[in-house]
Protein backbone atom coordinates (compact mmCIF):
# COMPACT_ATOMS: atom_id res chain seq x y z
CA UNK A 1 243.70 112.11 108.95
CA UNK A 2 243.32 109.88 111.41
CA UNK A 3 241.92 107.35 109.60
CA UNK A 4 245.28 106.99 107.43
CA UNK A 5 247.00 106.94 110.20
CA UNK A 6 245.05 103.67 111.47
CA UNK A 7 245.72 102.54 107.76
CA UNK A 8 249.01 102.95 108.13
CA UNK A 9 249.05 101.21 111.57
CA UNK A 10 247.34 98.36 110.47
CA UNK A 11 249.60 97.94 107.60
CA UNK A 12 252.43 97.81 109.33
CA UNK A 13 251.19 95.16 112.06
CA UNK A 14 249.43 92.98 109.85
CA UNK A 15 251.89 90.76 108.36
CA UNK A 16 252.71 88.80 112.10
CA UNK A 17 252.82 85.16 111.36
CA UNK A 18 256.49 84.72 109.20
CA UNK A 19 260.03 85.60 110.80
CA UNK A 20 261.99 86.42 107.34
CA UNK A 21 261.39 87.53 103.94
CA UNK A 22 263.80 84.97 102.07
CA UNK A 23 262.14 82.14 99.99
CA UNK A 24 261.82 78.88 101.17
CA UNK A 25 262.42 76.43 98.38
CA UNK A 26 259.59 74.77 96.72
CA UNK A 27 257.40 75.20 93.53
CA UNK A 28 255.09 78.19 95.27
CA UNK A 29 257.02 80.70 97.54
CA UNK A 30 255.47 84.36 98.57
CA UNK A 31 257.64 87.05 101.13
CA UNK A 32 256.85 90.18 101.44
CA UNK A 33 257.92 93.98 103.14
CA UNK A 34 255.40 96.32 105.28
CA UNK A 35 256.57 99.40 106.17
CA UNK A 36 255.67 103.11 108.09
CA UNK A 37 256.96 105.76 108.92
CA UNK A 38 254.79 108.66 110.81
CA UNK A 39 254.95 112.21 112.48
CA UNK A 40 252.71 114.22 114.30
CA UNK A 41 253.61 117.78 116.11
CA UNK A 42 250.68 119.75 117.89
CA UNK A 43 250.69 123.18 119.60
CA UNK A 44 252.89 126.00 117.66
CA UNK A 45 253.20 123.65 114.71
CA UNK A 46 250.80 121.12 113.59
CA UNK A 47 252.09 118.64 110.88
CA UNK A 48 251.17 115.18 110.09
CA UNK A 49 253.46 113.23 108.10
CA UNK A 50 252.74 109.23 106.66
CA UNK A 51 254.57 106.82 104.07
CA UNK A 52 253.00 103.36 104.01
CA UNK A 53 254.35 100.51 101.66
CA UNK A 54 253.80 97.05 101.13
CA UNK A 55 255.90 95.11 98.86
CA UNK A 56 254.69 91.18 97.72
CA UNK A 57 257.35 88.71 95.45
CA UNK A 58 255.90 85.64 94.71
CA UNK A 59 257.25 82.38 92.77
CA UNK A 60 255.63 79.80 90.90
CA UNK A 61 257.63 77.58 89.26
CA UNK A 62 258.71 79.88 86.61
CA UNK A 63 257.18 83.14 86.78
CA UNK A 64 257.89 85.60 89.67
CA UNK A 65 255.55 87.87 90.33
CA UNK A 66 256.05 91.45 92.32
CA UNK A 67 253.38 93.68 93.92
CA UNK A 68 253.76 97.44 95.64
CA UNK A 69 250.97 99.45 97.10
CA UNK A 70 252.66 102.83 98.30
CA UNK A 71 251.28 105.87 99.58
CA UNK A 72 252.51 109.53 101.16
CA UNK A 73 250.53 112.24 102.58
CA UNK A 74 251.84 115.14 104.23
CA UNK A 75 249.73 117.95 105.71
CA UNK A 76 251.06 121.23 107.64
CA UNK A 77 248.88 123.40 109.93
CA UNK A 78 245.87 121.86 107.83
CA UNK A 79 247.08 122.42 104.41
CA UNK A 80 248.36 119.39 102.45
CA UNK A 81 251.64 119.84 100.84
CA UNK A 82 251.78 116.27 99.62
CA UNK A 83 250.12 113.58 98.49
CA UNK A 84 251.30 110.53 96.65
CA UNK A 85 249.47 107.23 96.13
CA UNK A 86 251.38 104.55 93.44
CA UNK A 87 250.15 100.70 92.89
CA UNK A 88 252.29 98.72 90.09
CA UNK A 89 252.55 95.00 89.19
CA UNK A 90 255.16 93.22 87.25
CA UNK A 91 255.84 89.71 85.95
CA UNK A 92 258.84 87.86 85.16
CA UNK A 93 258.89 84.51 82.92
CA UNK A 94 262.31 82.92 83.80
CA UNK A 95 264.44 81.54 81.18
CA UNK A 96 267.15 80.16 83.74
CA UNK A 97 269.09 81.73 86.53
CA UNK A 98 269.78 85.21 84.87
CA UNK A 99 267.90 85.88 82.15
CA UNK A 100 264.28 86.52 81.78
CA UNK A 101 261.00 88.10 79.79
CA UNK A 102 259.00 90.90 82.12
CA UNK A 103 256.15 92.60 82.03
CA UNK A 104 254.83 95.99 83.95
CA UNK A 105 252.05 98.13 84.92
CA UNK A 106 251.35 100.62 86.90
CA UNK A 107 248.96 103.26 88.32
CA UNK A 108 250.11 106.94 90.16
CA UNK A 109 248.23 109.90 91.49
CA UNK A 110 250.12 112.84 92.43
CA UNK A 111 247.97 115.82 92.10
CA UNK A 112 251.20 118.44 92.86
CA UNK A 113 252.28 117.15 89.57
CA UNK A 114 249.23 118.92 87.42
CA UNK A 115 248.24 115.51 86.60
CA UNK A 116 245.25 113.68 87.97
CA UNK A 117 246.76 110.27 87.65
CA UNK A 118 249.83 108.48 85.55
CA UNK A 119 249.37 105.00 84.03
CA UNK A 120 253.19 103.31 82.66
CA UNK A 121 253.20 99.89 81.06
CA UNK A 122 256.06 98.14 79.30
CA UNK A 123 257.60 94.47 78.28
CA UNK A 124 260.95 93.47 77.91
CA UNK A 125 264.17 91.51 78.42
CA UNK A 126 265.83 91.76 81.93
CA UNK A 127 269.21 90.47 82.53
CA UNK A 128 271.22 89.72 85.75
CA UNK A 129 274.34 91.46 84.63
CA UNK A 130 276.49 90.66 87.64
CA UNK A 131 276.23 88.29 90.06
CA UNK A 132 278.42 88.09 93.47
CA UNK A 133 279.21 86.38 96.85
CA UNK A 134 276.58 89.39 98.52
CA UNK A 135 275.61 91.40 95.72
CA UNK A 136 273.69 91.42 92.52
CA UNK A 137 273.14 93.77 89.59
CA UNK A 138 270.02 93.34 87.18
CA UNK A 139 268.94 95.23 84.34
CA UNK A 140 265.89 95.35 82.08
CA UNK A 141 264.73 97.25 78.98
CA UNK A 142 261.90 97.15 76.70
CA UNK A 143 259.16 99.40 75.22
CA UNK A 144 256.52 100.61 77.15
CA UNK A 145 253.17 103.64 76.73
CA UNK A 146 252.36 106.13 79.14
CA UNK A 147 249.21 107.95 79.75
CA UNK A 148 248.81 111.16 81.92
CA UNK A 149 245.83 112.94 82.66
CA UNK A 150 245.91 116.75 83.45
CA UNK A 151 243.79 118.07 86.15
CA UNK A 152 241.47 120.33 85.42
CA UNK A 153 243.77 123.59 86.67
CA UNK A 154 246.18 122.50 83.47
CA UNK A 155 243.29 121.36 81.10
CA UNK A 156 241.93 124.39 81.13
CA UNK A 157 245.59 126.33 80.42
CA UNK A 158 246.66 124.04 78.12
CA UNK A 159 243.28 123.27 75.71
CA UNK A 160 243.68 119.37 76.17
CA UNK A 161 243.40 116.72 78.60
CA UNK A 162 245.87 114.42 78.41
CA UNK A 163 249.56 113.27 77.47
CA UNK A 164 250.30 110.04 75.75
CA UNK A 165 253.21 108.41 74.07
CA UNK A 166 255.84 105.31 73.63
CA UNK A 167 258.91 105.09 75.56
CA UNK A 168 261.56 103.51 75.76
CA UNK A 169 261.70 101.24 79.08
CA UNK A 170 264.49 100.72 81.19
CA UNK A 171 265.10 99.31 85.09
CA UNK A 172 268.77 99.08 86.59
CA UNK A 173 268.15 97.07 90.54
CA UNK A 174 271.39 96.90 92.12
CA UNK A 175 271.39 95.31 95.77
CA UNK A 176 273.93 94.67 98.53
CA UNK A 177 274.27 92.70 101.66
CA UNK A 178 276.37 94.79 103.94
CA UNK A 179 276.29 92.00 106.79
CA UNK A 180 273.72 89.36 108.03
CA UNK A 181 271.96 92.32 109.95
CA UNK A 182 271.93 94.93 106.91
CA UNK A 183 271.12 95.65 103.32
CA UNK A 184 271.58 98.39 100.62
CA UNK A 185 270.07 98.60 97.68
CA UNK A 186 269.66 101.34 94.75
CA UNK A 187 267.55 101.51 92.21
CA UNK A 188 266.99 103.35 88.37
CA UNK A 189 264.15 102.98 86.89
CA UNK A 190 263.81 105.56 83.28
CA UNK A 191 260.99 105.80 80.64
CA UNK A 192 262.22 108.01 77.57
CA UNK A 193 260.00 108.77 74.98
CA UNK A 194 258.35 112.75 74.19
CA UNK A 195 260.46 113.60 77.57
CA UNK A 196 262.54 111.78 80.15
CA UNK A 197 260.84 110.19 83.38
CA UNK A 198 263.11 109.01 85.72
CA UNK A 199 263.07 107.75 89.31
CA UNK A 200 266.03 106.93 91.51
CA UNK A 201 266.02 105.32 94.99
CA UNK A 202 268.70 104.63 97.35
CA UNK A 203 268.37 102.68 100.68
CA UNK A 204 270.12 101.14 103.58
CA UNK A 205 268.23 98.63 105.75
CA UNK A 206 269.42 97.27 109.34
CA UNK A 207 267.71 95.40 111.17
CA UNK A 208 266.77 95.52 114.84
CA UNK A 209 265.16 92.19 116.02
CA UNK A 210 263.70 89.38 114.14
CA UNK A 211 262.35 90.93 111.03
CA UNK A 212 261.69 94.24 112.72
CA UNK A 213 264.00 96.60 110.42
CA UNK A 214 264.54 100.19 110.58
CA UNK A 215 265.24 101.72 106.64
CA UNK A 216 266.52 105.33 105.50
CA UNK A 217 265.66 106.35 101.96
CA UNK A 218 265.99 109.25 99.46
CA UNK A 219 263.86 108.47 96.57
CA UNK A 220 264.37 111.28 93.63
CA UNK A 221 262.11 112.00 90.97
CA UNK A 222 263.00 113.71 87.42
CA UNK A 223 260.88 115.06 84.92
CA UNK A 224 262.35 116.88 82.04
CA UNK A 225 259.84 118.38 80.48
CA UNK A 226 257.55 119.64 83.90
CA UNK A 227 254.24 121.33 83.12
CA UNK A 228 254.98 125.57 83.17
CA UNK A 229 254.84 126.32 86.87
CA UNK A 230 256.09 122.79 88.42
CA UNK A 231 259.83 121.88 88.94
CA UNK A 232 261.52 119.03 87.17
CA UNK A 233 263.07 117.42 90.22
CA UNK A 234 260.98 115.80 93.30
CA UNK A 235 263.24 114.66 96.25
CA UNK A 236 261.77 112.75 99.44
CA UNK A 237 263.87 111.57 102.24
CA UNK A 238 262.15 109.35 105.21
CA UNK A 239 263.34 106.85 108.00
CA UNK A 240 260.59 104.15 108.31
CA UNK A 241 260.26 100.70 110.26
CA UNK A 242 260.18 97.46 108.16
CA UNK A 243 258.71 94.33 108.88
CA UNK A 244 259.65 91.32 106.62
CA UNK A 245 257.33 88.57 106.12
């Protein structure tokens, strides 16, 4: 445990040497997002509690390209009670200012799911679909394959080892700029195909000083069709620090 927690240190502190996350213009831009949130209790209770992300966008010419490494572990007098590690990668080919081709990957383990690990893919069209003085609205939607692996608990119960099919892809990013100092944003993000996987989070940044930042968010997770003794809805609320870079 206390190794992830000097992870999740060293994360966060990292990323010193920019003041802001906006592009600069040019042909090659990169910003990026760090954050953590922790707690620890000892004596009566013991818990341990850790969400690291990192978030990379990076422009050349073209193509933008977007990176997330995120990771959860949660652990209460010594027993783990959750534990959530997610990398994805997505590229978008620009046609002009709102319209443009994507394409996504990416890689979960979540074994309180029943499933050793979950691999999405997809390609598609994404569209800004409104576009104001502070806010924006974008949308995508394409098809896209998805591969789960059971664990060996569910292989076992079930007679097979896996879960694969075609879905139908689609992203909704909405984001607003409350003031100069704060930002919300809320995201969908739905795969359809042999059952419904969906994902919803909703944030509100602020910043404190510089790019120091300190973020609220309730992320909720939907499965329709959950394996026999696991619930369909996953709900995670945390308050974390964010440094922009």
């Amino acid at each position: 445990m206390k190794s992830l927690l000097g992870m999740a240190a060293l994360l966060a502190i990292a990323p010193c040497t920019h003041a802001a996350s906006d592009f600069v213009k040019g042909d090659a831009t990169f910003a990026g997002e760090a954050e953590l949130g922790a707690t620890v209790t000892t004596g009566n209770t013991e818990t341990t509690s850790v969400k690291g992300r990192l978030a990379m966008k990076q422009e050349l010419g073209k193509w933008e390209n977007q990176y997330l490494i995120e990771g959860l572990y949660k652990e209460d007098t010594d027993e783990v009670t959750a534990k959530r590690y997610l990398g994805s990668i997505q590229g978008n080919y620009r046609f002009d200012g709102r319209s443009y081709m994507f394409a996504t990957g990416g890689y979960e383990v979540d074994p309180f799911t029943g499933y050793d690990y979950k691999f999405n893919t997809a390609a598609g069209y994404g569209y800004r679909l409104y576009q104001g003085n502070s806010s924006f609205l974008d949308g995508e939607i394409g098809p896209g394959y998805q591969y789960q692996r059971l664990d060996s608990e569910q292989q076992q119960e079930l007679g097979y080892t896996s879960e694969a099919n075609w879905v139908a892809h689609g992203v909704l990013n909405y984001e607003l700029e409350i003031s100069e100092t704060s930002k919300f944003k809320q995201m969908f993000v739905a795969d359809y195909g042999d059952k419904l996987d969906a994902r919803s989070e909703t944030s509100v940044t602020a910043n404190i000083i510089g790019a120091l930042a300190m973020k609220f968010a309730v992320i909720v997770r939907y499965n329709s069709d959950p394996l026999d003794d696991k619930k369909s809805t996953d709900t995670e609320t945390n308050m974390t620090l964010l440094y922009s870079f």
